[in-house]
Protein backbone atom coordinates (compact mmCIF):
# COMPACT_ATOMS: atom_id res chain seq x y z
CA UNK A 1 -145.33 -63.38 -123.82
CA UNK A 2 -141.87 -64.33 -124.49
CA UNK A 3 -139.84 -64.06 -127.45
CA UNK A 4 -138.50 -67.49 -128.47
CA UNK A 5 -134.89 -66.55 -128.95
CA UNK A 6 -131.88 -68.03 -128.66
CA UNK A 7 -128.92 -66.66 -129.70
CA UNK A 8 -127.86 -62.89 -129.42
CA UNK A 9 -129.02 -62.24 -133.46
CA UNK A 10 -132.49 -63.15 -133.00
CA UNK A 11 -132.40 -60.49 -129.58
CA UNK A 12 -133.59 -56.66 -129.90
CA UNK A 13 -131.73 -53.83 -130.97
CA UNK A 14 -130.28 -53.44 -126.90
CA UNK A 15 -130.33 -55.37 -124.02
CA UNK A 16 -133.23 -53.11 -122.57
CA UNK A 17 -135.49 -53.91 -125.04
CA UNK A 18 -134.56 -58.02 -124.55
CA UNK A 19 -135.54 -57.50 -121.45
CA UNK A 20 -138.60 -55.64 -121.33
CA UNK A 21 -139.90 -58.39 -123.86
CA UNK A 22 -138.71 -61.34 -121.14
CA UNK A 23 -136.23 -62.79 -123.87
CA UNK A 24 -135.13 -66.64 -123.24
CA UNK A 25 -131.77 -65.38 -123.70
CA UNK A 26 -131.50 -63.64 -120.33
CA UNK A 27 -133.32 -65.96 -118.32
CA UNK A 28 -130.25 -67.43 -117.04
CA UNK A 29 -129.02 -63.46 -115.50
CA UNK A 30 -130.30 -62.68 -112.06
CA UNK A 31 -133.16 -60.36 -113.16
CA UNK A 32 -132.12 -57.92 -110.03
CA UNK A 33 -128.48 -57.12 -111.86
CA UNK A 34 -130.17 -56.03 -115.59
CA UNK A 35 -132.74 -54.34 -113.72
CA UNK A 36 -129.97 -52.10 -111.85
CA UNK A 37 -128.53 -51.74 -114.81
CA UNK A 38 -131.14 -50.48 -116.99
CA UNK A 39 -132.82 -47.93 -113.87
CA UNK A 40 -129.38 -46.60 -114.26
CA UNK A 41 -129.50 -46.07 -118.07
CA UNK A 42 -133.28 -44.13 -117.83
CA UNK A 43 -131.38 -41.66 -116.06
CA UNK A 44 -131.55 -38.30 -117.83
CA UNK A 45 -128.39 -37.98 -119.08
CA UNK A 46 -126.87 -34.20 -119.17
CA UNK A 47 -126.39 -32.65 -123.21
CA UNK A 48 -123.30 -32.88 -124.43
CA UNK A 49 -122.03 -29.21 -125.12
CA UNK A 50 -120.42 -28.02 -128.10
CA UNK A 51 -117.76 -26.19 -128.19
CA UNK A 52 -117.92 -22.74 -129.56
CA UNK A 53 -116.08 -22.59 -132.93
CA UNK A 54 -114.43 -19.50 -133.90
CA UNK A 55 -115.60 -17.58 -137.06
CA UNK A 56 -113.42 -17.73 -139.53
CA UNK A 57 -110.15 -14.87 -140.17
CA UNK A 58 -110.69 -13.46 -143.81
CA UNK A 59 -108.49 -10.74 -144.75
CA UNK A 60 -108.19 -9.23 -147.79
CA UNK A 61 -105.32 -8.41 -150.06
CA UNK A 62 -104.01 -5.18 -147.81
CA UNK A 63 -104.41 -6.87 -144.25
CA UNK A 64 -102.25 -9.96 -145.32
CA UNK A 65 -99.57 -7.41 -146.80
CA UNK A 66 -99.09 -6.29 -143.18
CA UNK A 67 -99.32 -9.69 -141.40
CA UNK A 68 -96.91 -10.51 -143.69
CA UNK A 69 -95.04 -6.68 -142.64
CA UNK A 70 -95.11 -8.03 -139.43
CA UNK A 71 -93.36 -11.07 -139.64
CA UNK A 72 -91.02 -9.81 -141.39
CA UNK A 73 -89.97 -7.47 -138.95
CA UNK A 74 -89.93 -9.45 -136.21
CA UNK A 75 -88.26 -12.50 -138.48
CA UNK A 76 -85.20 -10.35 -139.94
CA UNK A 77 -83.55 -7.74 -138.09
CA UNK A 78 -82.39 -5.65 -141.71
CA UNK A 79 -85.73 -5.43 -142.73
CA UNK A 80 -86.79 -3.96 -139.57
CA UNK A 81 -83.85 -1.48 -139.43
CA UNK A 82 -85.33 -0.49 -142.95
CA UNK A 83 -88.96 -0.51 -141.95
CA UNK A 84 -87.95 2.07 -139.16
CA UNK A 85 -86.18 4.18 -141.43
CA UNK A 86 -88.94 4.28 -143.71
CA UNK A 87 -91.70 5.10 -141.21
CA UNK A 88 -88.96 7.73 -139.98
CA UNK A 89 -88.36 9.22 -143.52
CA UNK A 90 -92.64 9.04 -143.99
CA UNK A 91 -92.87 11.34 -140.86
CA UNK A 92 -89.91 13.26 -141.74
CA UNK A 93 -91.58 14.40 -144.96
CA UNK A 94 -95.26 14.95 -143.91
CA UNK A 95 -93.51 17.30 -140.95
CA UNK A 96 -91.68 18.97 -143.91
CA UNK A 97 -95.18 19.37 -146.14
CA UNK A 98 -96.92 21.02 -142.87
CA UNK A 99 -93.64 23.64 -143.07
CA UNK A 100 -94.08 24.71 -146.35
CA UNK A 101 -97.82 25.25 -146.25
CA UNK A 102 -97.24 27.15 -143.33
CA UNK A 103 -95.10 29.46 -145.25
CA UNK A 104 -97.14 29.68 -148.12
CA UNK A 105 -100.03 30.69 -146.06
CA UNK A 106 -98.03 32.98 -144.25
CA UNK A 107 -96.32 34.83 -147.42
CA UNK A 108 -99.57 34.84 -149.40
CA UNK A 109 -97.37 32.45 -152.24
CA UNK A 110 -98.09 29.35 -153.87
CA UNK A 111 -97.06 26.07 -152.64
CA UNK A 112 -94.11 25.73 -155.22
CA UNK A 113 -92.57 28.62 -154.37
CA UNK A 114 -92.58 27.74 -150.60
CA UNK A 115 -91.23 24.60 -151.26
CA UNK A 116 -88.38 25.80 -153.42
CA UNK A 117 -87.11 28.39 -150.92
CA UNK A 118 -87.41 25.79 -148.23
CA UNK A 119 -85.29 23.40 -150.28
CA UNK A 120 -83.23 25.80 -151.08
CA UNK A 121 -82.60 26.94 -148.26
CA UNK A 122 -82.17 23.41 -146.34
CA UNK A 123 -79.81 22.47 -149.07
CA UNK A 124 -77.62 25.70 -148.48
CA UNK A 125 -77.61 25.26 -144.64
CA UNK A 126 -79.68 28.86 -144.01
CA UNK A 127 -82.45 29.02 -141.35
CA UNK A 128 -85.63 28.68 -142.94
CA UNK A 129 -87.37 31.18 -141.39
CA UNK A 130 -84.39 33.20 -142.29
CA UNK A 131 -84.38 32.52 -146.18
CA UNK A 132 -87.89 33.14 -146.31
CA UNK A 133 -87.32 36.95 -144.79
CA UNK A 134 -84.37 37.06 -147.10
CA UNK A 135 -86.63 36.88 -150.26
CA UNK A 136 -89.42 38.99 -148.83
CA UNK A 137 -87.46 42.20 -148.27
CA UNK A 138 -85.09 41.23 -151.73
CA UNK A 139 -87.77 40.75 -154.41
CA UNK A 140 -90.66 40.85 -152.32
CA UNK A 141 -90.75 37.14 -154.12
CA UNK A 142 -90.89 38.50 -157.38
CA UNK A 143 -88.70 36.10 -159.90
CA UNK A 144 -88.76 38.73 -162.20
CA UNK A 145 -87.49 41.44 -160.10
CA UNK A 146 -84.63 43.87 -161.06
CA UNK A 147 -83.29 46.32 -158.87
CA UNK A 148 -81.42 49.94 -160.33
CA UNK A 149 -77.69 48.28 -160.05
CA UNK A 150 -78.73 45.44 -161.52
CA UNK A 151 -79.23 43.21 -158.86
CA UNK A 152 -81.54 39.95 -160.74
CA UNK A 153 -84.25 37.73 -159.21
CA UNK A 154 -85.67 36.31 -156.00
CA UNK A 155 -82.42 37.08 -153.69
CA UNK A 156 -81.39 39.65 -155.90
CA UNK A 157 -77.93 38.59 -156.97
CA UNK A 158 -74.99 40.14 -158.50
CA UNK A 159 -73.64 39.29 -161.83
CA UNK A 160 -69.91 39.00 -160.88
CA UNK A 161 -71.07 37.84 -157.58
CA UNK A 162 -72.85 35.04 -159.37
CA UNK A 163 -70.21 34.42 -161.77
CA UNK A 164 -67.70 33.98 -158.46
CA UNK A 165 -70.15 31.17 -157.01
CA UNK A 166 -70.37 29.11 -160.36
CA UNK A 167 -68.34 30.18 -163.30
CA UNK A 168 -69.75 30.47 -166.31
CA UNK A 169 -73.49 31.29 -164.81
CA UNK A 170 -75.31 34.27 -167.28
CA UNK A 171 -77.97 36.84 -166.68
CA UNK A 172 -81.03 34.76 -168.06
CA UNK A 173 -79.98 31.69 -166.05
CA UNK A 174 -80.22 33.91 -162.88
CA UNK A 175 -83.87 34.37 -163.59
CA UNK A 176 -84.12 30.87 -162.91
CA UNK A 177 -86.32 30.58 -159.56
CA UNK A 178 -83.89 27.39 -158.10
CA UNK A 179 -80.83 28.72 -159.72
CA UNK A 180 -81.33 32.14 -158.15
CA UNK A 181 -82.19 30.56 -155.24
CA UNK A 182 -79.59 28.28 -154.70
CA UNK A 183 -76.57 30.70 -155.71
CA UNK A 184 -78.59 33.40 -153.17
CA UNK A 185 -78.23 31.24 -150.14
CA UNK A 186 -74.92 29.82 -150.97
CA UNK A 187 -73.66 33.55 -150.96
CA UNK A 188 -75.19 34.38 -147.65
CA UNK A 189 -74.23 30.94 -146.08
CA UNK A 190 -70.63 32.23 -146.81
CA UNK A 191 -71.08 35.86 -145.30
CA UNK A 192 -72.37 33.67 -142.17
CA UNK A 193 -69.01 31.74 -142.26
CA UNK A 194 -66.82 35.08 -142.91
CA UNK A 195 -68.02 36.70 -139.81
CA UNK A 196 -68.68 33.82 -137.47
CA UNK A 197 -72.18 33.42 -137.42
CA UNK A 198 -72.83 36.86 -136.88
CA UNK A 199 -76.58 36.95 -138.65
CA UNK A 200 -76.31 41.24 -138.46
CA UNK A 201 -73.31 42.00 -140.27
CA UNK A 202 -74.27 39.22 -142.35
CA UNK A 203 -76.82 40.58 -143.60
CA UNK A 204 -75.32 44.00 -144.22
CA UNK A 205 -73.37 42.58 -146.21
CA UNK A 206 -75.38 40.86 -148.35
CA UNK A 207 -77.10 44.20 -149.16
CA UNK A 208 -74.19 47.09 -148.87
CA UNK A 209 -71.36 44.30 -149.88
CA UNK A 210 -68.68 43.14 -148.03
CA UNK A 211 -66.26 46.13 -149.15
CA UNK A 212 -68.34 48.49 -147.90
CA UNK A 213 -68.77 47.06 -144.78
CA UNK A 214 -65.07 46.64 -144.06
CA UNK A 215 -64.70 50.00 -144.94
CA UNK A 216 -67.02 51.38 -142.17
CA UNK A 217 -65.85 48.69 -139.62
CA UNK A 218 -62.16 50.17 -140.35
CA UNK A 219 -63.10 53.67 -139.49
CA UNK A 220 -64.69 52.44 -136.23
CA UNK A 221 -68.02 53.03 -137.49
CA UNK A 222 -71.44 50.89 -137.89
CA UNK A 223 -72.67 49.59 -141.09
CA UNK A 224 -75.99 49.43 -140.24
CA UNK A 225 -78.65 50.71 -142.67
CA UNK A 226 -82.00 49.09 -141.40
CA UNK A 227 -81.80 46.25 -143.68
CA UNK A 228 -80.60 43.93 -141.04
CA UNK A 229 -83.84 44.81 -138.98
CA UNK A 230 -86.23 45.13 -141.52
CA UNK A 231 -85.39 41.29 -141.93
CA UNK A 232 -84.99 40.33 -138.90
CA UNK A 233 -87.67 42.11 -137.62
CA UNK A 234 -90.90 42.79 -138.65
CA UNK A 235 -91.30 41.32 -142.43
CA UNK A 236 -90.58 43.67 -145.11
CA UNK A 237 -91.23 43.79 -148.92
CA UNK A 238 -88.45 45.93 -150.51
CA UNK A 239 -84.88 46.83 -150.16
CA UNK A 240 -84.01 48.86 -148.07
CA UNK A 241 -82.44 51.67 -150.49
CA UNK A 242 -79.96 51.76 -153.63
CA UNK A 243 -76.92 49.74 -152.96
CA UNK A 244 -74.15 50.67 -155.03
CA UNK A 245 -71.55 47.88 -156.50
CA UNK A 246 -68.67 46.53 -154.24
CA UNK A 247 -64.96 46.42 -155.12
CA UNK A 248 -63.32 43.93 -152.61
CA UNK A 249 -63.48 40.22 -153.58
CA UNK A 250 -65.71 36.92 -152.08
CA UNK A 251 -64.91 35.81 -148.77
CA UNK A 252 -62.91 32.36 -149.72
CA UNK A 253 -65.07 29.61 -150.85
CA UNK A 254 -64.65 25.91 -149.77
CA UNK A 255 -64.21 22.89 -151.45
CA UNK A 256 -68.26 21.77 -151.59
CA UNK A 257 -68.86 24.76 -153.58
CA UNK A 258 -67.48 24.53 -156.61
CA UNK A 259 -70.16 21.93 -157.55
CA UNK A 260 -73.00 23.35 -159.35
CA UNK A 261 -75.12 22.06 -156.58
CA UNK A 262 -74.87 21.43 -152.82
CA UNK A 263 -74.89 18.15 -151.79
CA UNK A 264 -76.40 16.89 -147.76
């Protein structure tokens, strides 16, 4: 039966339900138009879908460090310029680490003494390869080692010869491994210079002494004793004989060398 209602408060909670009960308040609306209407609002009507939310980004401490890298680099030019050189000098080093356990594995020595030859040697502008063959056949890498003529440590230097390179340098200090080093490649990096780059007379003489060598060259003969070879050749572990004490002075030195150490 029909509700007695007349006013829109006293009607259901929608129009549907008004009219399904044959409320007063509709009776004046064509029944054919709210019929229409509510045929079309039974209609199923399709879910809604919800949008997929993203999960949440949670970095920790280290990832945000290299977002923030990242900006950074893009952000300011100087900081990338310094970023690259970094990464650059990171590579440069683990390259140079791989080199010296390569020698140290291939000498039989400790990791210390691979990397002060190679140092050494870098810091001197000799071929590593080279300085390493140089101290093999010298002292057979003995710091200790002293030859019959006096000849001291790893690259078995000279007293006076030592004395010439840095003034003021005494016996105990060339028993110094980097000391001994250093002034040993210096020496050699000068012979190099003296007789333009030639690595073979070079070499002998850095054993026989330059003297000696000039000697031989005058008379038209060869100075050549084997100790060239032996270090350029097939690796060695001794001199290569007595050498006996030369009487000619250093090849000129240049103006870097006065300093007690090489600067690159």
């Amino acid at each position: 039966m029909p509700r007695d209602c007349y006013s829109r408060r006293d009607c259901g909670e929608t129009w549907a339900d008004d009219l399904n009960a044959g409320c007063h308040y509709f009776s004046g609306i064509p029944r054919s138009f709210w019929s229409h209407r509510l045929a079309r609002s039974r209609r199923r009507r399709p879910a809604r879908t919800r949008r997929r939310r993203l999960p949440r980004l949670r970095l920790d401490r280290r990832a945000w460090l290299i977002v923030a890298a990242a900006v950074l680099l893009v952000a300011l030019p100087p900081t990338r310029h310094a970023l690259v050189r970094a990464v650059a000098y990171a590579r440069a080093a683990e390259a140079r680490e791989r080199t010296v356990q390569a020698y140290a594995h291939k000498y039989g020595i400790t990791r210390e003494l691979a990397d002060a030859i190679e140092r050494a040697a870098r810091a001197e502008g000799v071929r590593t390869d080279l300085a390493f063959r140089l101290v093999r056949v010298e002292s057979a890498f003995n710091p200790r080692a002293v030859s019959r003529v006096g000849a001291i440590g790893l690259t078995q230097m000279m007293l006076p010869t030592a004395a010439d390179l840095q003034p003021g340098i005494t016996r105990a200090r060339l028993f110094e491994r980097d000391t001994n080093l250093r002034l040993g490649f210096r020496y050699f990096r000068r012979l190099l210079r003296f007789y333009g780059g030639d690595e073979r007379i070079a070499l002998h003489a850095y054993n026989r002494g330059i003297g000696t060598v000039a000697r031989i060259r005058a008379r038209g003969g060869d100075p050549a004793n084997g100790y060239a070879d032996k270090v350029r050749g097939p690796v060695g572990a001794s001199p290569v004989g007595p050498v006996t004490g030369d009487t000619l002075p250093l090849p000129p030195r240049r103006l870097d060398e006065f300093a007690p150490v090489k600067l690159r």
